[in-house]
C-alpha atoms as a PDB file:
ATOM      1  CA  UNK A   1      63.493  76.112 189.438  1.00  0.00           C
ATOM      2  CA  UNK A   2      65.818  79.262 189.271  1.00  0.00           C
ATOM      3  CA  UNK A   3      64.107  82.775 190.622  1.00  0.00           C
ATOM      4  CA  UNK A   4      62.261  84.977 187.945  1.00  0.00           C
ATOM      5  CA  UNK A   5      64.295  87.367 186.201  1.00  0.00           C
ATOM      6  CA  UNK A   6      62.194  90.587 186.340  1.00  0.00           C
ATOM      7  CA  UNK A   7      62.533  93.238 183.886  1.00  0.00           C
ATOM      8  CA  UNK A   8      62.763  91.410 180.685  1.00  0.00           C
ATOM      9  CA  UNK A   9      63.139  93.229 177.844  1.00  0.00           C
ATOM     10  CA  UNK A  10      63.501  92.625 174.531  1.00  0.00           C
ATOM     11  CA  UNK A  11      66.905  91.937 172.373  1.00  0.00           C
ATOM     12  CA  UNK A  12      68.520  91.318 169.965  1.00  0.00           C
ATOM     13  CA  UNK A  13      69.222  87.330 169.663  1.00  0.00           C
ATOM     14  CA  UNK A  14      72.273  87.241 167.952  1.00  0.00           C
ATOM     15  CA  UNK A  15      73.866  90.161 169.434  1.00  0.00           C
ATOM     16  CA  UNK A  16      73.037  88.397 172.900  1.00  0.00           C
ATOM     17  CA  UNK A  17      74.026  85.373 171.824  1.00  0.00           C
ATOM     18  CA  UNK A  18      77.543  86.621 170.353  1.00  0.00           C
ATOM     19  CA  UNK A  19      78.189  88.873 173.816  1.00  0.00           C
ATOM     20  CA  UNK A  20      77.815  85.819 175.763  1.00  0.00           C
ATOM     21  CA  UNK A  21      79.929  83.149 173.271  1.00  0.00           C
ATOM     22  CA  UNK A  22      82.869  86.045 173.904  1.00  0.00           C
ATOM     23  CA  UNK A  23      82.229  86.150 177.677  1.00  0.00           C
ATOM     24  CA  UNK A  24      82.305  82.121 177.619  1.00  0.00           C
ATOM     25  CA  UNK A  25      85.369  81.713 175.738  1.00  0.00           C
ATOM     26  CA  UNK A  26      87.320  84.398 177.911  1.00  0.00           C
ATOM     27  CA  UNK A  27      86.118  82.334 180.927  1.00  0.00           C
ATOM     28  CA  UNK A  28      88.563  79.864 180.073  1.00  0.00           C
ATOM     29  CA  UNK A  29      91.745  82.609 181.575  1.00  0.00           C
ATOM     30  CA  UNK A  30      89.452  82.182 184.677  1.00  0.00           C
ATOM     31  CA  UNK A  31      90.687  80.419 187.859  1.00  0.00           C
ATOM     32  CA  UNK A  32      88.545  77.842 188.201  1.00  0.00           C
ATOM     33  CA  UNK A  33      87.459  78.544 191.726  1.00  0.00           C
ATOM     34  CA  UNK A  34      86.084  81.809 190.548  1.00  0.00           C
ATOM     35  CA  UNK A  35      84.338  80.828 187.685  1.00  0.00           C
ATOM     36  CA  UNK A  36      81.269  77.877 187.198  1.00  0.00           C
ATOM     37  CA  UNK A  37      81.699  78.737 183.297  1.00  0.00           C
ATOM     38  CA  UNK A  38      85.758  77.493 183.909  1.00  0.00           C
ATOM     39  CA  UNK A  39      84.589  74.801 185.728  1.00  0.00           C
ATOM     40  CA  UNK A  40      82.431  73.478 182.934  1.00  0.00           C
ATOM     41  CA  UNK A  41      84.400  73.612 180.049  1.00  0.00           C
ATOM     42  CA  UNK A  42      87.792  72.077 181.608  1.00  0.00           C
ATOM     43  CA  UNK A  43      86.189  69.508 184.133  1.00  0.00           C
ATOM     44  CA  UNK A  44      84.950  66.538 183.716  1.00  0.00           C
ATOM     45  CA  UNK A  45      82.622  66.836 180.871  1.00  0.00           C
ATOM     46  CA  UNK A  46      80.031  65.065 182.713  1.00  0.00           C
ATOM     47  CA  UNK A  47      78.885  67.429 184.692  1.00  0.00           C
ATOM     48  CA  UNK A  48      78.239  69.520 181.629  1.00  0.00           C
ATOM     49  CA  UNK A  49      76.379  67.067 179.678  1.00  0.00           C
ATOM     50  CA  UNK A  50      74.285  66.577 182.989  1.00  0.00           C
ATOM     51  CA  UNK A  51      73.083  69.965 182.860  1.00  0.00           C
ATOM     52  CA  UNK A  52      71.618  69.966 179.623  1.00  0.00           C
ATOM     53  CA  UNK A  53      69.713  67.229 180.719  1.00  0.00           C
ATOM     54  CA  UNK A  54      68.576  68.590 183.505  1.00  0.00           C
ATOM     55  CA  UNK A  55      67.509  71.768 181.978  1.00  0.00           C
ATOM     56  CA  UNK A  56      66.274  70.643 179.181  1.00  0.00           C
ATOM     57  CA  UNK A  57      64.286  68.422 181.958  1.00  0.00           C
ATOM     58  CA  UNK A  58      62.991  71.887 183.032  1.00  0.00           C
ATOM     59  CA  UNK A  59      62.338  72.926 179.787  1.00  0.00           C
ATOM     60  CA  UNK A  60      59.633  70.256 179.249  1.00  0.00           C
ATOM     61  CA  UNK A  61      58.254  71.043 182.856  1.00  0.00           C
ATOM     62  CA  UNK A  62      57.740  74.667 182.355  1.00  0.00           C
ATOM     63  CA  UNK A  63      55.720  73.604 179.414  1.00  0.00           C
ATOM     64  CA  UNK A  64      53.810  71.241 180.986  1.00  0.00           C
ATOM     65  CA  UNK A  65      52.688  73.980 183.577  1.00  0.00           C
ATOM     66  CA  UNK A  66      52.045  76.435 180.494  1.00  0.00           C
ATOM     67  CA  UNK A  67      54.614  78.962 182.437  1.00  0.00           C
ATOM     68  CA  UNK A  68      55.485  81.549 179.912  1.00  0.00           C
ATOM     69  CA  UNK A  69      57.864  83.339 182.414  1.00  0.00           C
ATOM     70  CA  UNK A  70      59.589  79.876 183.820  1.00  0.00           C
ATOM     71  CA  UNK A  71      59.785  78.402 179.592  1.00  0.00           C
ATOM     72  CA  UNK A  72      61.599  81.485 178.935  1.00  0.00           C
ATOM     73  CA  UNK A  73      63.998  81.260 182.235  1.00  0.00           C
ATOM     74  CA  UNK A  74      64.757  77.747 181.381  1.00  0.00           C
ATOM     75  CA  UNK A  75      65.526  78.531 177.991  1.00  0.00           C
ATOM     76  CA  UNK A  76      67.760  81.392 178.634  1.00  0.00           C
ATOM     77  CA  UNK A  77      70.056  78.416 181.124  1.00  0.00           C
ATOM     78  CA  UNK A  78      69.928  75.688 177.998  1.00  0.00           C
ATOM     79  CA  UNK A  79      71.370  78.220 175.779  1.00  0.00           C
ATOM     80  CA  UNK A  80      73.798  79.039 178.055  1.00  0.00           C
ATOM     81  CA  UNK A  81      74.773  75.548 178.617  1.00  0.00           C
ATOM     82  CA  UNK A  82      74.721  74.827 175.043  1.00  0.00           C
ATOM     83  CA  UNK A  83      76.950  77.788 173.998  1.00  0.00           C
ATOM     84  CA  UNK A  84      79.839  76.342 176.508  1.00  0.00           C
ATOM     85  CA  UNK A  85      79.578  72.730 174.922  1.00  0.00           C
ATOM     86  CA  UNK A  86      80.421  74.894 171.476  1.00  0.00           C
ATOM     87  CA  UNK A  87      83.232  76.633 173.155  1.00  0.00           C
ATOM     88  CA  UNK A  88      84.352  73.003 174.586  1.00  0.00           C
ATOM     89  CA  UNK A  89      84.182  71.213 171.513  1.00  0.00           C
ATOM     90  CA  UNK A  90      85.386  73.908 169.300  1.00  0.00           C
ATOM     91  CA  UNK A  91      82.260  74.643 167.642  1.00  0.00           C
ATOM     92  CA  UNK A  92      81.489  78.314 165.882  1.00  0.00           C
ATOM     93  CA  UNK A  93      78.451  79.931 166.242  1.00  0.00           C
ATOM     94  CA  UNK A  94      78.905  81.039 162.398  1.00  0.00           C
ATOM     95  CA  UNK A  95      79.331  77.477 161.960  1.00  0.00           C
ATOM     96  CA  UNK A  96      76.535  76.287 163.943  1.00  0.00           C
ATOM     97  CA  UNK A  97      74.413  79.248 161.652  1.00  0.00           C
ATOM     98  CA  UNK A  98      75.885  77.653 158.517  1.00  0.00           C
ATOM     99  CA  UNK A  99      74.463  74.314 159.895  1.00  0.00           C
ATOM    100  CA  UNK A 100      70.775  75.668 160.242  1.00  0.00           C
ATOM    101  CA  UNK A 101      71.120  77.484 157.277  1.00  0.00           C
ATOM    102  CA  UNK A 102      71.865  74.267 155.252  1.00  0.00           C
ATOM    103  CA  UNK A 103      68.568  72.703 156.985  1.00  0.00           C
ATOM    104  CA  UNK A 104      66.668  75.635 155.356  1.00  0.00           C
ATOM    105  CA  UNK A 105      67.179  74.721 151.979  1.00  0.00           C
END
């Protein structure tokens, strides 16, 4: 389990969201010993997929312990994991909206 994050506030989801897609896909001018995103998005892809198991893994966990703090923690690394497989494989986050959008209807 990662450490707390203290002083959460409240945002705005997709402005968050769209900050940290841009700071992902500028990663990828990173050196690679400088950067973990670099690493993940032009190694062995693996090592990415392993981490959304494993936090997803800590996802369920969290729950299981009814930890609101920990839930959200865990959250906040799976959605960072999951917005470098979209830069990786070339997926938009408009186009990953348009795909829950469809679902809506």
């Amino acid at each position: 389990m990662g450490e707390r994050t203290e002083h959460v506030a409240d945002g705005d989801i997709g402005t968050t969201l769209s900050s940290l897609a841009t700071t992902i896909h500028n990663r990828r001018d990173a050196r690679p010993e400088e950067s973990y995103t670099k690493r993940l998005l032009d190694g062995n892809s693996d090592k990415l997929l392993s981490k959304l198991a494993e936090e997803t893994s800590e996802i369920i966990m969290a729950c299981k312990d009814n930890d609101h703090d920990h839930i959200r923690y865990e959250m906040g690394d799976l959605l960072y994991h999951l917005l470098v497989v979209c830069e990786r494989y070339g997926i938009r986050l408009d186009e990953l909206a348009g795909e829950l959008d469809a679902r809506m209807y």
